[in-house]
N, C-alpha and C. Protein backbone atom coordinates (compact mmCIF):
# COMPACT_ATOMS: atom_id res chain seq x y z
N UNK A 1 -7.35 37.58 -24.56
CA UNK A 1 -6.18 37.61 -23.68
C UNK A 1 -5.04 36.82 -24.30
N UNK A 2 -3.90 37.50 -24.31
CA UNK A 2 -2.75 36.83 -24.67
C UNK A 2 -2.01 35.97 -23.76
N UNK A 3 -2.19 34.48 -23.92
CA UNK A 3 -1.75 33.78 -22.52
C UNK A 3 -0.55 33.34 -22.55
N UNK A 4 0.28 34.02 -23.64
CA UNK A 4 1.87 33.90 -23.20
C UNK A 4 2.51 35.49 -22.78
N UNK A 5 1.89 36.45 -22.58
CA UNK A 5 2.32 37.44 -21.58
C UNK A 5 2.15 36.86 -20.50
N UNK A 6 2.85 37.88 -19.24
CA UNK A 6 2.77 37.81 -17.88
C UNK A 6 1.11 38.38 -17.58
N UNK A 7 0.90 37.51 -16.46
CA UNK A 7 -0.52 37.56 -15.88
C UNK A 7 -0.27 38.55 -14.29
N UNK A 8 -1.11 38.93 -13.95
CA UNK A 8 -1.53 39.37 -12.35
C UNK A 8 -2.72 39.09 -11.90
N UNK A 9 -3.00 38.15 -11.27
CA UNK A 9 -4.05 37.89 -10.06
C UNK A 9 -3.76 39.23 -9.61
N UNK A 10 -4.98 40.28 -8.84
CA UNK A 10 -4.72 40.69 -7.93
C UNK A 10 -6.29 40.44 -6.98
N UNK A 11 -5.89 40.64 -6.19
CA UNK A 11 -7.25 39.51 -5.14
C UNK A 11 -7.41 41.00 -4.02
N UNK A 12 -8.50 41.45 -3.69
CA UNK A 12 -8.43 42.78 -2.64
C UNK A 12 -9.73 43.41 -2.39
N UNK A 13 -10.22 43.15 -1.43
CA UNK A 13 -11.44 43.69 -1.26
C UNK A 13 -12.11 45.73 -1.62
N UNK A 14 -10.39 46.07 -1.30
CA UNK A 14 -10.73 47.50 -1.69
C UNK A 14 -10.36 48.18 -3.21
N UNK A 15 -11.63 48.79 -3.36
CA UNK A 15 -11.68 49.24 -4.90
C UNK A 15 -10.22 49.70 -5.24
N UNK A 16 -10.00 51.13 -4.40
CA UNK A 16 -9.49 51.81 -4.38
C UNK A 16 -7.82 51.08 -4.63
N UNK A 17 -7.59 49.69 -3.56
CA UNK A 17 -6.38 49.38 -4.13
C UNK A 17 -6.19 48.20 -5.81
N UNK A 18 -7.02 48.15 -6.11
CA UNK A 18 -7.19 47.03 -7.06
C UNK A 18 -7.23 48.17 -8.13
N UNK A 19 -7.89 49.35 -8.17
CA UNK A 19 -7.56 49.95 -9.39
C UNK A 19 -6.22 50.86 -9.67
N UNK A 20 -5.54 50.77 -8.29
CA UNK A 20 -4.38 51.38 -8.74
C UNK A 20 -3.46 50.43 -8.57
N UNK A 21 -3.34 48.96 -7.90
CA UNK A 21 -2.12 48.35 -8.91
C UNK A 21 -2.50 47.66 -10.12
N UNK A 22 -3.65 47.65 -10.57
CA UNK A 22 -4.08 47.33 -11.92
C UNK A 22 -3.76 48.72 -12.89
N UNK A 23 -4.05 49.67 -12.77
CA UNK A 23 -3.21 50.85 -13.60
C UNK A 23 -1.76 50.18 -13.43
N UNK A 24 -0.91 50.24 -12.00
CA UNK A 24 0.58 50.23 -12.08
C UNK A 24 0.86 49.33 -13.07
N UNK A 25 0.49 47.89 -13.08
CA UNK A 25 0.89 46.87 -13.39
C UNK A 25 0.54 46.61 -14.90
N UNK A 26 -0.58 47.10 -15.59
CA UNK A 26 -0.41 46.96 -16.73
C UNK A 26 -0.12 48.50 -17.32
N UNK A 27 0.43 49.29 -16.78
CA UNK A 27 1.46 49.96 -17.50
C UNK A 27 3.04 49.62 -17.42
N UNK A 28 3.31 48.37 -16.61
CA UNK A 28 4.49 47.69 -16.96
C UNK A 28 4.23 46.39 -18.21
N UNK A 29 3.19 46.47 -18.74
CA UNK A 29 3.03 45.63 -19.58
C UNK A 29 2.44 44.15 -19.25
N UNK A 30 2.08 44.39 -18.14
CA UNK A 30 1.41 43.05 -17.61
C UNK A 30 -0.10 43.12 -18.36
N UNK A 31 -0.43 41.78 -17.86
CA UNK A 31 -2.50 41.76 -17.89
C UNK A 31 -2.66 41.32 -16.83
N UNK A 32 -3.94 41.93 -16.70
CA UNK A 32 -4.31 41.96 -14.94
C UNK A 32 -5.92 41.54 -15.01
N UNK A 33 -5.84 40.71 -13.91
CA UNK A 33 -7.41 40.35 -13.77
C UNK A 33 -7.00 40.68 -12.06
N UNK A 34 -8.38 41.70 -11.89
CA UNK A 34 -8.85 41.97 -10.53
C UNK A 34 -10.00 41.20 -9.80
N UNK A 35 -10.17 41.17 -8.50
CA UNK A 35 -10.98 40.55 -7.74
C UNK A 35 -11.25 41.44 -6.55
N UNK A 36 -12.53 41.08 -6.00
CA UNK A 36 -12.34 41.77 -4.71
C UNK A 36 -12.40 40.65 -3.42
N UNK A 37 -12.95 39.48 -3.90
CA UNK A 37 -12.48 38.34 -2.82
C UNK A 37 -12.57 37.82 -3.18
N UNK A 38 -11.88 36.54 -2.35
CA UNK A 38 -11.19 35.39 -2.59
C UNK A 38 -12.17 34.28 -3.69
N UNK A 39 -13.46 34.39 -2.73
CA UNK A 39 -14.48 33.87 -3.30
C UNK A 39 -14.54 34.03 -4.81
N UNK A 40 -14.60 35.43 -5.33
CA UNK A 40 -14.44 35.75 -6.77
C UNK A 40 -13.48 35.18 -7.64
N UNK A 41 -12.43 35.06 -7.12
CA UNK A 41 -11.07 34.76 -7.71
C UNK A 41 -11.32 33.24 -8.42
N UNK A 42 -11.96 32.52 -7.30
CA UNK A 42 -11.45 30.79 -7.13
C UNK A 42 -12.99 30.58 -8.13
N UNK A 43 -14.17 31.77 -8.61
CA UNK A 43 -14.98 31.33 -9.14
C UNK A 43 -14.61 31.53 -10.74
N UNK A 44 -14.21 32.72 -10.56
CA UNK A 44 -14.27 33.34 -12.04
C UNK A 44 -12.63 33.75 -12.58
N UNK A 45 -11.17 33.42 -11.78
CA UNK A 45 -10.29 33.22 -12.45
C UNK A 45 -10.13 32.86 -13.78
N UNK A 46 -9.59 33.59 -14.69
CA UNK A 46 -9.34 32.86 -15.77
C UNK A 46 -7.57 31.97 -16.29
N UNK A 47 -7.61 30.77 -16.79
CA UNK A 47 -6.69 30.27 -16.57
C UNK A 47 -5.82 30.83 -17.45
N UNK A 48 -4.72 30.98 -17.34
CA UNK A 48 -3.38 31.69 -18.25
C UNK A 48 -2.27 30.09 -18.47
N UNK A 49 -1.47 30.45 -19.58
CA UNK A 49 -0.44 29.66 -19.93
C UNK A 49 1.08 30.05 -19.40
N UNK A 50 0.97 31.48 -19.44
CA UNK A 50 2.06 32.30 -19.51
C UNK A 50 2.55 32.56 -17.97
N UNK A 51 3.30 32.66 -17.47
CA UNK A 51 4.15 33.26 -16.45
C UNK A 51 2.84 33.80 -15.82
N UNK A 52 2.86 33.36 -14.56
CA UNK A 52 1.74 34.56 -13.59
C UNK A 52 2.19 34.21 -12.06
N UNK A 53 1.49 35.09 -11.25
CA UNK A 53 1.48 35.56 -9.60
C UNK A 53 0.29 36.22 -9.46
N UNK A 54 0.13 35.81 -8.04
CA UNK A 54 -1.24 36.49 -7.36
C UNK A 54 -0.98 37.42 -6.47
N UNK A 55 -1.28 38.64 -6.28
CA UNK A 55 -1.05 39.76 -5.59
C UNK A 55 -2.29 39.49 -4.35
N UNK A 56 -2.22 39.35 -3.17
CA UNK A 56 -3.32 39.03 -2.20
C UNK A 56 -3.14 39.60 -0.91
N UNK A 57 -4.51 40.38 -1.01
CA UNK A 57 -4.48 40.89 0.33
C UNK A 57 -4.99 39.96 1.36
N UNK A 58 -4.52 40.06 2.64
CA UNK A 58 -4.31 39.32 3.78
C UNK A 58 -5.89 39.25 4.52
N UNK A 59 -6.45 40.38 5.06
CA UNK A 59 -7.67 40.51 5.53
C UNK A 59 -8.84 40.68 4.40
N UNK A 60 -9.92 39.72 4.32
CA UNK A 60 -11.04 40.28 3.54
C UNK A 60 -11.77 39.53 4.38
N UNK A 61 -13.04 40.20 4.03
CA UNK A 61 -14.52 39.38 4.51
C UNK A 61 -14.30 37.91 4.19
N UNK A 62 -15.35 37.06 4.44
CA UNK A 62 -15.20 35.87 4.00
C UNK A 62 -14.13 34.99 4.12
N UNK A 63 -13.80 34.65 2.84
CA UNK A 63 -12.32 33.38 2.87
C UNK A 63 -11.29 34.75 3.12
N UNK A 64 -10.40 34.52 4.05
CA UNK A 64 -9.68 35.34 3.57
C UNK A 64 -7.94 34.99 3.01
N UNK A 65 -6.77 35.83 2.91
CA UNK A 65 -5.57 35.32 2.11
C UNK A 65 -5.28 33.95 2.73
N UNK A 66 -4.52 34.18 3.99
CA UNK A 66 -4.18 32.80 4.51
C UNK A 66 -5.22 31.21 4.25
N UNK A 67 -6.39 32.16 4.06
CA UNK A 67 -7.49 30.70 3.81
C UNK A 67 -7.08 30.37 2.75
N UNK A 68 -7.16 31.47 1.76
CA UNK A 68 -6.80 31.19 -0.18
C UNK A 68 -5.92 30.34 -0.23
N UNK A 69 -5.14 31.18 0.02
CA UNK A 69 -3.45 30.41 0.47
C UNK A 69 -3.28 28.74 0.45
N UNK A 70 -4.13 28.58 1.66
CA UNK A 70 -4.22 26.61 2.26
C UNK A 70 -5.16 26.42 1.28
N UNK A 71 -5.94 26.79 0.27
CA UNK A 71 -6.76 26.18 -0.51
C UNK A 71 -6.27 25.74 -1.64
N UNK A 72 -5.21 26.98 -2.29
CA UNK A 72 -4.85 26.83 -3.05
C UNK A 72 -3.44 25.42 -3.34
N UNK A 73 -3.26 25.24 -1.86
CA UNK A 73 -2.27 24.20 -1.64
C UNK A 73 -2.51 22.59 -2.03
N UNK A 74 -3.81 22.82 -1.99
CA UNK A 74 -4.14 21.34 -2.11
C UNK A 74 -4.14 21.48 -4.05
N UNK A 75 -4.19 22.47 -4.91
CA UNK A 75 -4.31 21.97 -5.76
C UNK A 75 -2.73 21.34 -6.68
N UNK A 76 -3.05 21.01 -7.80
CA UNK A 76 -1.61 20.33 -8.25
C UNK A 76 -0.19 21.14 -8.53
N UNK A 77 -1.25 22.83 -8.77
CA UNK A 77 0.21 23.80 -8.95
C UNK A 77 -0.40 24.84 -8.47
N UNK A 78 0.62 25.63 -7.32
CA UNK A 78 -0.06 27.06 -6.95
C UNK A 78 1.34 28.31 -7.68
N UNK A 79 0.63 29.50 -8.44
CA UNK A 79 1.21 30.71 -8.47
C UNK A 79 1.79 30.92 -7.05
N UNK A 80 2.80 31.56 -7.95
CA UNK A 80 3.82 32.92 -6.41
C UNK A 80 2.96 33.46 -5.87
N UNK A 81 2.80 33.67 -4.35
CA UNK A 81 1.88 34.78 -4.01
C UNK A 81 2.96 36.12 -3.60
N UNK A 82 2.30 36.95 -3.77
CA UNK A 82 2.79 38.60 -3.46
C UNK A 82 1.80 38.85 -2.11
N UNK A 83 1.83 38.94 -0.44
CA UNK A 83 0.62 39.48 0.04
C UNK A 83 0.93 40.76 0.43
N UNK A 84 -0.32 41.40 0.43
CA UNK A 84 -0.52 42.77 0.76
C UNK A 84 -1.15 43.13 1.94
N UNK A 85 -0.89 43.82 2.86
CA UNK A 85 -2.17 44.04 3.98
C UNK A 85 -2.04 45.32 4.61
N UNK A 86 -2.81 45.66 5.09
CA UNK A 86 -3.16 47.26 6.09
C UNK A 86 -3.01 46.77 7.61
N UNK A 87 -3.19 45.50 8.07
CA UNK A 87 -2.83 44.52 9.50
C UNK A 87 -1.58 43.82 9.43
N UNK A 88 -0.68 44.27 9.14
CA UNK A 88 0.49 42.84 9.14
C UNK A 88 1.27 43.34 10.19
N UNK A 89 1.11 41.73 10.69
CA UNK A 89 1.84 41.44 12.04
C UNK A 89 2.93 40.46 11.82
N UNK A 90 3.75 40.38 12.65
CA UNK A 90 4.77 39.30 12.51
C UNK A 90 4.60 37.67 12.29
N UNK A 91 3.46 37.43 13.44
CA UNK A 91 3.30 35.97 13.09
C UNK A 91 2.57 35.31 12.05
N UNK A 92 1.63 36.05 11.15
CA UNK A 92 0.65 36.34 9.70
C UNK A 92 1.97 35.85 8.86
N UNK A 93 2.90 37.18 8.70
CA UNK A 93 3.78 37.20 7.94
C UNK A 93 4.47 35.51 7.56
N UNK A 94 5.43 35.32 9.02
CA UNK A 94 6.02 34.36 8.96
C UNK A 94 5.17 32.91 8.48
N UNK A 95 4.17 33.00 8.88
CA UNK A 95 3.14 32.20 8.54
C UNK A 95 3.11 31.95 7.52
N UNK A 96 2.51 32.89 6.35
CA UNK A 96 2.75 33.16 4.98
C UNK A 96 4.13 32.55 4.49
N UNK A 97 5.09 33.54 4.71
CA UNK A 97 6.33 33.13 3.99
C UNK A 97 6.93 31.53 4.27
N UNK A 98 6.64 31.35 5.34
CA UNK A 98 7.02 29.90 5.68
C UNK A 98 5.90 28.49 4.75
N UNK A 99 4.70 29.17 3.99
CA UNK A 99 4.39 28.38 2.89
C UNK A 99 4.27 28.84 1.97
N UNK A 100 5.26 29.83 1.41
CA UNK A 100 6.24 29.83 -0.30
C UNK A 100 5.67 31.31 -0.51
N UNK A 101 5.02 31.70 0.46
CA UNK A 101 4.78 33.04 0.02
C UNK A 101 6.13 33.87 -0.53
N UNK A 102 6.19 34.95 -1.78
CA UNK A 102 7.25 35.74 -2.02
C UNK A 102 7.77 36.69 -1.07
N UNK A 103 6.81 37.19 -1.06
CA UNK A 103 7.08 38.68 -0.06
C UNK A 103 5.84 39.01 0.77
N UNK A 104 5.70 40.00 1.66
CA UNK A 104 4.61 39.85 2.42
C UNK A 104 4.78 41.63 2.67
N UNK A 105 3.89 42.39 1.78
CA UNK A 105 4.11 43.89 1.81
C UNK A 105 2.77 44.78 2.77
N UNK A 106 3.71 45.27 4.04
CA UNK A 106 2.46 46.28 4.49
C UNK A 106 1.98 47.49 3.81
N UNK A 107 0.74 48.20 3.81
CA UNK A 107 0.11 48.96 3.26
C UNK A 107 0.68 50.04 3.98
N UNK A 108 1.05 51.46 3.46
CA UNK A 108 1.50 51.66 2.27
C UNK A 108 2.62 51.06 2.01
N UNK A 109 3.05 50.45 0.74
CA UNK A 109 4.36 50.06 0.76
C UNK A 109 4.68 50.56 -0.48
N UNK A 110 6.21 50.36 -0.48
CA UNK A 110 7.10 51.07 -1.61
C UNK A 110 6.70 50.57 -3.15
N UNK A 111 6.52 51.10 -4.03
CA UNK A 111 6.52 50.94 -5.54
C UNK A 111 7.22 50.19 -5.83
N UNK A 112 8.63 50.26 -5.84
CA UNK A 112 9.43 49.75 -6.17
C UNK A 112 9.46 48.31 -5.34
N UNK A 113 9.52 48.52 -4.23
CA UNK A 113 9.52 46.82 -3.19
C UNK A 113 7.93 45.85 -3.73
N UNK A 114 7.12 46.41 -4.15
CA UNK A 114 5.90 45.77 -4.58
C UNK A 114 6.29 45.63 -6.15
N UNK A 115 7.12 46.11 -7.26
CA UNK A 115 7.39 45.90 -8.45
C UNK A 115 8.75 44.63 -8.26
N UNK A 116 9.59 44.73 -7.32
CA UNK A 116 10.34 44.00 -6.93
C UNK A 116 10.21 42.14 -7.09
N UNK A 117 8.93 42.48 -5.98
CA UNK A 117 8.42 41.32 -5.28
C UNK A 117 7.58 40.72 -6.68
N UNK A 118 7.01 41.21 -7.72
CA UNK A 118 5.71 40.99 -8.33
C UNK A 118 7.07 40.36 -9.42
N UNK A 119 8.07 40.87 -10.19
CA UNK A 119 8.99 39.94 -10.68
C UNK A 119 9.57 38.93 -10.34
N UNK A 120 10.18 39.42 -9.11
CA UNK A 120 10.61 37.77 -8.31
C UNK A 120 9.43 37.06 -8.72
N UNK A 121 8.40 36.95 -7.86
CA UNK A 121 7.22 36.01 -8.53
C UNK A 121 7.31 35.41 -9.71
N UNK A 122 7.40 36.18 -10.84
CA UNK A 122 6.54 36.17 -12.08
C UNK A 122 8.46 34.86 -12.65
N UNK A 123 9.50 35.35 -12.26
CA UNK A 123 10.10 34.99 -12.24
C UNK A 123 10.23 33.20 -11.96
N UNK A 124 9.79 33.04 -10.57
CA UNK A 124 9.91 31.80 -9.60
C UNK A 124 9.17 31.27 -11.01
N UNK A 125 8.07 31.66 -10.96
CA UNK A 125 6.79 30.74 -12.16
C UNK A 125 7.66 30.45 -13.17
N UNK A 126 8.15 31.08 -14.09
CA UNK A 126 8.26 30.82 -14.92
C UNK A 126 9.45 29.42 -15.16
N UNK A 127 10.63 29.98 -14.00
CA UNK A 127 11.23 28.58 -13.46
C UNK A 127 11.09 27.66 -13.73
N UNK A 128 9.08 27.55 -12.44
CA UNK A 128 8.29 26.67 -12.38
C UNK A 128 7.67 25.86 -13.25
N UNK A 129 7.64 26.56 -14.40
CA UNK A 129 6.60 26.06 -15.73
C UNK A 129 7.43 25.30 -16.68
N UNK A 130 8.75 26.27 -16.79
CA UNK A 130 9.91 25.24 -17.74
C UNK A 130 9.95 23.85 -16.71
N UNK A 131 10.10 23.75 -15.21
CA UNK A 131 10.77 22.15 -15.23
C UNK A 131 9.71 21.74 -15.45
N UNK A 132 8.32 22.22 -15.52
CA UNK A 132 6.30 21.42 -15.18
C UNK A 132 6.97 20.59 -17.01
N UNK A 133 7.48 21.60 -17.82
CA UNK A 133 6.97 21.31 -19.11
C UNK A 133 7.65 20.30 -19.43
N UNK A 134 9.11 19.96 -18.47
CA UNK A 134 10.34 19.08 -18.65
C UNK A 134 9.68 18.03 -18.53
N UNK A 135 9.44 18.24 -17.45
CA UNK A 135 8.94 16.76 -16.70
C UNK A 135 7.73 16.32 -17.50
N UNK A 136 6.74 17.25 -18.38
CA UNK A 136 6.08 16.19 -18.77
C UNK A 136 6.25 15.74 -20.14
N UNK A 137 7.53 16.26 -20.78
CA UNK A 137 7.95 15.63 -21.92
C UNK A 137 8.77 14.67 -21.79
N UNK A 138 9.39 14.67 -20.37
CA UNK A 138 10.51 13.41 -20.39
C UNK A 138 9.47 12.43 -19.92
N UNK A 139 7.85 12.32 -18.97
CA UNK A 139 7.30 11.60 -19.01
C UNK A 139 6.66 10.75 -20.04
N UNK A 140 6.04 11.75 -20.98
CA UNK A 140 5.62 11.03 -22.58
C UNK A 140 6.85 10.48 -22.94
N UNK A 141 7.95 10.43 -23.30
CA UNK A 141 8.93 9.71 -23.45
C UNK A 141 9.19 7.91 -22.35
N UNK A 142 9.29 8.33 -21.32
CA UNK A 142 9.29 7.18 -20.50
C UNK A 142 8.10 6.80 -20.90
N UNK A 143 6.78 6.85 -20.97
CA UNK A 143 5.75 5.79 -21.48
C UNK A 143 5.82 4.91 -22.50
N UNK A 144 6.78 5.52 -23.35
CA UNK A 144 7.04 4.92 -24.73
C UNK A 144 7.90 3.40 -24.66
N UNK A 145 8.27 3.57 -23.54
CA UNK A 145 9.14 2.39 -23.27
C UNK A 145 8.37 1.33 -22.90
N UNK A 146 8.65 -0.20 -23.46
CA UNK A 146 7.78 -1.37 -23.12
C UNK A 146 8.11 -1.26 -21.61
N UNK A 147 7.36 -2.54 -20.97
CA UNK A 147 7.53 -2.48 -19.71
C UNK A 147 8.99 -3.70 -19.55
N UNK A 148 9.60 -4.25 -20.39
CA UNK A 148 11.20 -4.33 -20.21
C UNK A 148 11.99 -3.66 -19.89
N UNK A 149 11.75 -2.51 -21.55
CA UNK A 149 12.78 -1.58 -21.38
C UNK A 149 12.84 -1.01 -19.87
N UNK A 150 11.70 -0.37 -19.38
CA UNK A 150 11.36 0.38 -18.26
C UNK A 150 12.12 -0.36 -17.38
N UNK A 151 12.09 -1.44 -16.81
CA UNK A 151 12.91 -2.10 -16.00
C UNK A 151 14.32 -2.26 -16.11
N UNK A 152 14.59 -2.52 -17.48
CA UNK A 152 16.23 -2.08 -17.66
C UNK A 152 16.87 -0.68 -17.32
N UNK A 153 15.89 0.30 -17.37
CA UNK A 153 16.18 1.37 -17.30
C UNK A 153 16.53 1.53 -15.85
N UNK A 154 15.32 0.83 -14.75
CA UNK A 154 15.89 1.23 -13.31
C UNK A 154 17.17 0.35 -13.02
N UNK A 155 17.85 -0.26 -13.99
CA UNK A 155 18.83 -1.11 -13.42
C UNK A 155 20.11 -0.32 -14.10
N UNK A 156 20.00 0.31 -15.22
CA UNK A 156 21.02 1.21 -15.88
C UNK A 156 21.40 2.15 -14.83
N UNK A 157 20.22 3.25 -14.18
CA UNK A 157 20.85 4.02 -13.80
C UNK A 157 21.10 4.04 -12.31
N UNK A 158 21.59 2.42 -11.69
CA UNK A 158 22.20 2.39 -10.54
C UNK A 158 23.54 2.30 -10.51
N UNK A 159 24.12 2.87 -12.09
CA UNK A 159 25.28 2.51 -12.55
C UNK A 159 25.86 1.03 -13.18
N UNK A 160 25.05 -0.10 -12.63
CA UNK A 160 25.48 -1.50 -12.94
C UNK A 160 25.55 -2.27 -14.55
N UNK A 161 26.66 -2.70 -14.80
CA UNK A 161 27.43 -2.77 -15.95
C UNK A 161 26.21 -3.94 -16.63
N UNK A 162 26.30 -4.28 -17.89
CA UNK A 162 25.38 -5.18 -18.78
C UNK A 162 25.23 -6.39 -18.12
N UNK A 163 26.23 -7.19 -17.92
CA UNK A 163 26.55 -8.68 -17.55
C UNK A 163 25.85 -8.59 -15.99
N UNK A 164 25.80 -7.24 -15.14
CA UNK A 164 25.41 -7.38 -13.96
C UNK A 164 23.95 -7.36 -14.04
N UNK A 165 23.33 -6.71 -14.85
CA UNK A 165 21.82 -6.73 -15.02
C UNK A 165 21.69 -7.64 -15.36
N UNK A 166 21.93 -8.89 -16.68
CA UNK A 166 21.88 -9.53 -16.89
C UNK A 166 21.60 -11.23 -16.15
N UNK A 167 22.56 -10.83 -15.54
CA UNK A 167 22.84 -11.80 -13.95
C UNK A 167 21.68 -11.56 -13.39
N UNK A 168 21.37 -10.70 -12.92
CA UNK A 168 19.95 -10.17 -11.83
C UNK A 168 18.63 -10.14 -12.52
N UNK A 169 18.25 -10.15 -13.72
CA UNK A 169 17.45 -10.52 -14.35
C UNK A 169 17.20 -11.77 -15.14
N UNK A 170 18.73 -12.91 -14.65
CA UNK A 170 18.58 -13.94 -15.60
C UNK A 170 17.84 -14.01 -16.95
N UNK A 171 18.57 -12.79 -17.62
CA UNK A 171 18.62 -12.75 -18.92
C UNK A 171 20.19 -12.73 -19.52
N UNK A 172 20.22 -12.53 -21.62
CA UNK A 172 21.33 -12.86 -21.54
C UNK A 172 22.07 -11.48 -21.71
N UNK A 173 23.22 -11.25 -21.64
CA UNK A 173 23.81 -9.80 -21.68
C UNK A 173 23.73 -9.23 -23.34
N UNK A 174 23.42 -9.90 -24.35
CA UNK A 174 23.20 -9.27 -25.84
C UNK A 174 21.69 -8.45 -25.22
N UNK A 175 20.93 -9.16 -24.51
CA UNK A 175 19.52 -8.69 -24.52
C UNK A 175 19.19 -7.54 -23.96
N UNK A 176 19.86 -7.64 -22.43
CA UNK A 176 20.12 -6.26 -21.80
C UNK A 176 20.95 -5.11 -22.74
N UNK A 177 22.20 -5.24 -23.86
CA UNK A 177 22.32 -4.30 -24.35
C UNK A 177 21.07 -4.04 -25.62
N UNK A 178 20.05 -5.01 -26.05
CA UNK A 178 19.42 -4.37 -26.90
C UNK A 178 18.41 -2.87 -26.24
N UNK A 179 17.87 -3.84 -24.95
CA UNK A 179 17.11 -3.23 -24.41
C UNK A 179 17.73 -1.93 -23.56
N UNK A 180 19.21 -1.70 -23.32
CA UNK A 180 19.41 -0.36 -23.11
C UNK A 180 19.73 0.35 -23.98
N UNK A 181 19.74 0.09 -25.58
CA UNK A 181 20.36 0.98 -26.89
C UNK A 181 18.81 1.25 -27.47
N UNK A 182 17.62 0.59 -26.75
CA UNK A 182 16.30 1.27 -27.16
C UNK A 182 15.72 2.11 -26.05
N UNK A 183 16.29 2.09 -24.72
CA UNK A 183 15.94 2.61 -23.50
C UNK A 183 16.53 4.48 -24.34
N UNK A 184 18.10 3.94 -24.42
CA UNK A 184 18.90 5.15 -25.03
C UNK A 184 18.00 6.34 -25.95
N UNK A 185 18.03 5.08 -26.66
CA UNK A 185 16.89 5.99 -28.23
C UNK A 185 15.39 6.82 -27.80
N UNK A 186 15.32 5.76 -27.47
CA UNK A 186 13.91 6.89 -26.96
C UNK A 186 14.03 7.75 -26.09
N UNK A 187 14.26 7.67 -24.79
CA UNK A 187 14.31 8.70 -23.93
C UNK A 187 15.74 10.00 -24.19
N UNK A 188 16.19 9.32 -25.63
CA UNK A 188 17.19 11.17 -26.32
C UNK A 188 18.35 11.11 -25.59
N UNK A 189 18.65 10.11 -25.11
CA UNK A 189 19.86 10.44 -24.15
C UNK A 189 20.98 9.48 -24.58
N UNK A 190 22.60 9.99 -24.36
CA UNK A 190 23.59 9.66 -25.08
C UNK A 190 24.61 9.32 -24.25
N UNK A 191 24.17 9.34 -22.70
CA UNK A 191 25.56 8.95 -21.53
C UNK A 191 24.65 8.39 -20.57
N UNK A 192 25.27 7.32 -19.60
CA UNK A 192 24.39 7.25 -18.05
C UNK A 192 24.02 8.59 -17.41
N UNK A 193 25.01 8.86 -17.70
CA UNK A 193 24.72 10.67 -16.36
C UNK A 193 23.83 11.18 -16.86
N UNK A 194 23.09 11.61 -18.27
CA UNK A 194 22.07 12.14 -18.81
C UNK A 194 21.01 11.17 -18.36
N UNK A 195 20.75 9.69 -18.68
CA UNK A 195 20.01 8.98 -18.14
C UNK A 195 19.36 9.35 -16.77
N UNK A 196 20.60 8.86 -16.14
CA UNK A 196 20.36 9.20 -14.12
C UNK A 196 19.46 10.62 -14.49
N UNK A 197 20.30 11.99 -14.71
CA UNK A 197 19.34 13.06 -14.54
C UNK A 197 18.15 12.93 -15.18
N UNK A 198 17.89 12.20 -15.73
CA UNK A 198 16.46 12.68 -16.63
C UNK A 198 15.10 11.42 -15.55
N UNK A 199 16.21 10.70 -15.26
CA UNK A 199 15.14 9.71 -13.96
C UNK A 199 14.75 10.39 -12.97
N UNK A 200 15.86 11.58 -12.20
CA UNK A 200 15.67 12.01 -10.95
C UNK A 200 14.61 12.92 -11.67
N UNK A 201 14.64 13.37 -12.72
CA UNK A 201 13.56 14.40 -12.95
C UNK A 201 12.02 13.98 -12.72
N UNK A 202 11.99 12.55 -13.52
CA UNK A 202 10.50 11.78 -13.65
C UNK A 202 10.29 11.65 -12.59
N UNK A 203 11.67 11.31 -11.36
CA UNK A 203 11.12 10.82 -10.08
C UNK A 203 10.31 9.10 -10.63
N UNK A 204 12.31 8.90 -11.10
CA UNK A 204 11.92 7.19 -11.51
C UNK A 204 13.11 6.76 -10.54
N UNK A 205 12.99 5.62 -9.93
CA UNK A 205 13.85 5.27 -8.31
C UNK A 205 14.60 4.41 -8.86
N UNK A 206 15.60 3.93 -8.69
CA UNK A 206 16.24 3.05 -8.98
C UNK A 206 15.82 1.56 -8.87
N UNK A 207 16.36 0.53 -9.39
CA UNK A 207 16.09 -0.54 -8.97
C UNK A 207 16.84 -0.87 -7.78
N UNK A 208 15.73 -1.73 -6.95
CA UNK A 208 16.49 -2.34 -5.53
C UNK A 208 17.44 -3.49 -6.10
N UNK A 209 18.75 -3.30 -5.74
CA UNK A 209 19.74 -4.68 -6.20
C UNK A 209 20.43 -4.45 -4.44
């Protein structure tokens, strides 16, 4: 399997629909791994690198979508879901979409509104994966920093000038600029405003002053 193509979960208890959006979908050039429940999916998924979404039908024996769904929530990253169903009712739906579901398609539904929905998805992910990959390169970067620097850093990007950190750390102001021209260097960045954004990214807080 090539795990920088686009992937398809499709999750569905009936043969009949799993082999025809597995034809549709990898004659758009996708790869497709089928399931027929949920159970199957969460045993024998295989993990991908590349852009993916789960196509899921709503009613099956056993676990069914909405269960998948809350299961899949607890883990650290969930795919777009696409759901599918032959029962969709209004409050299912809203249900769904109101926790990140894409689209929520009744059986039969349009080709095109199910090719629609399966890009949006594949789309959102991929979004998803560039900031996953941001964030964990600007994290290996912030580790690199002693635990000084690190502290100069939450005091840089509350905006506050050298002599003011300095003051508040009763240190001397040469020291605070060494330690923000190595804060600079390592974490690649060449202005405060690049700083600030690359903190809100780590989800590094400012210092309390």
């Amino acid at each position: 399997m090539d795990n920088s193509l686009p992937n398809i979960f499709v999750v569905d208890d009936d043969p009949s629909v799993r082999k025809g959006l597995g034809r549709l979908l990898r004659s758009m050039g996708y790869q497709v791994q089928t399931f027929g429940s949920a159970e199957e999916f969460l045993q024998n998924a295989t993990d991908c690198h590349g852009p993916a979404c789960l196509v899921l039908d709503v009613k099956m024996p056993g676990l069914d979508g909405l269960d998948l769904q809350k299961q899949l929530e607890q883990r650290d990253y969930v795919m777009p879901i696409v759901f599918i169903t032959g029962h969709g009712d209004i409050p299912t739906s809203v249900k769904a979409m109101k926790k990140g579901a894409i689209d929520f398609l009744t059986k039969p539904f349009d080709e095109e509104d199910f090719v629609r929905a399966v890009r949006e998805a594949l789309d959102k992910d991929m979004t998803h994966r560039r900031a996953m990959n941001e964030r964990k390169s600007i994290l290996g970067r912030v580790r690199s920093l002693t635990p000084r620097e690190y502290e100069i850093l939450t005091y840089v990007i509350t905006g506050m000038l050298n002599k003011q950190i300095a003051y508040d750390l009763n240190i001397s102001e040469k020291t605070v600029k060494v330690h923000r021209g190595r804060v600079m260097e390592k974490l690649a960045v060449d202005s405060v405003a690049e700083l600030v954004r690359l903190a809100e990214k780590a989800g590094i807080a400012p210092a309390a002053v």
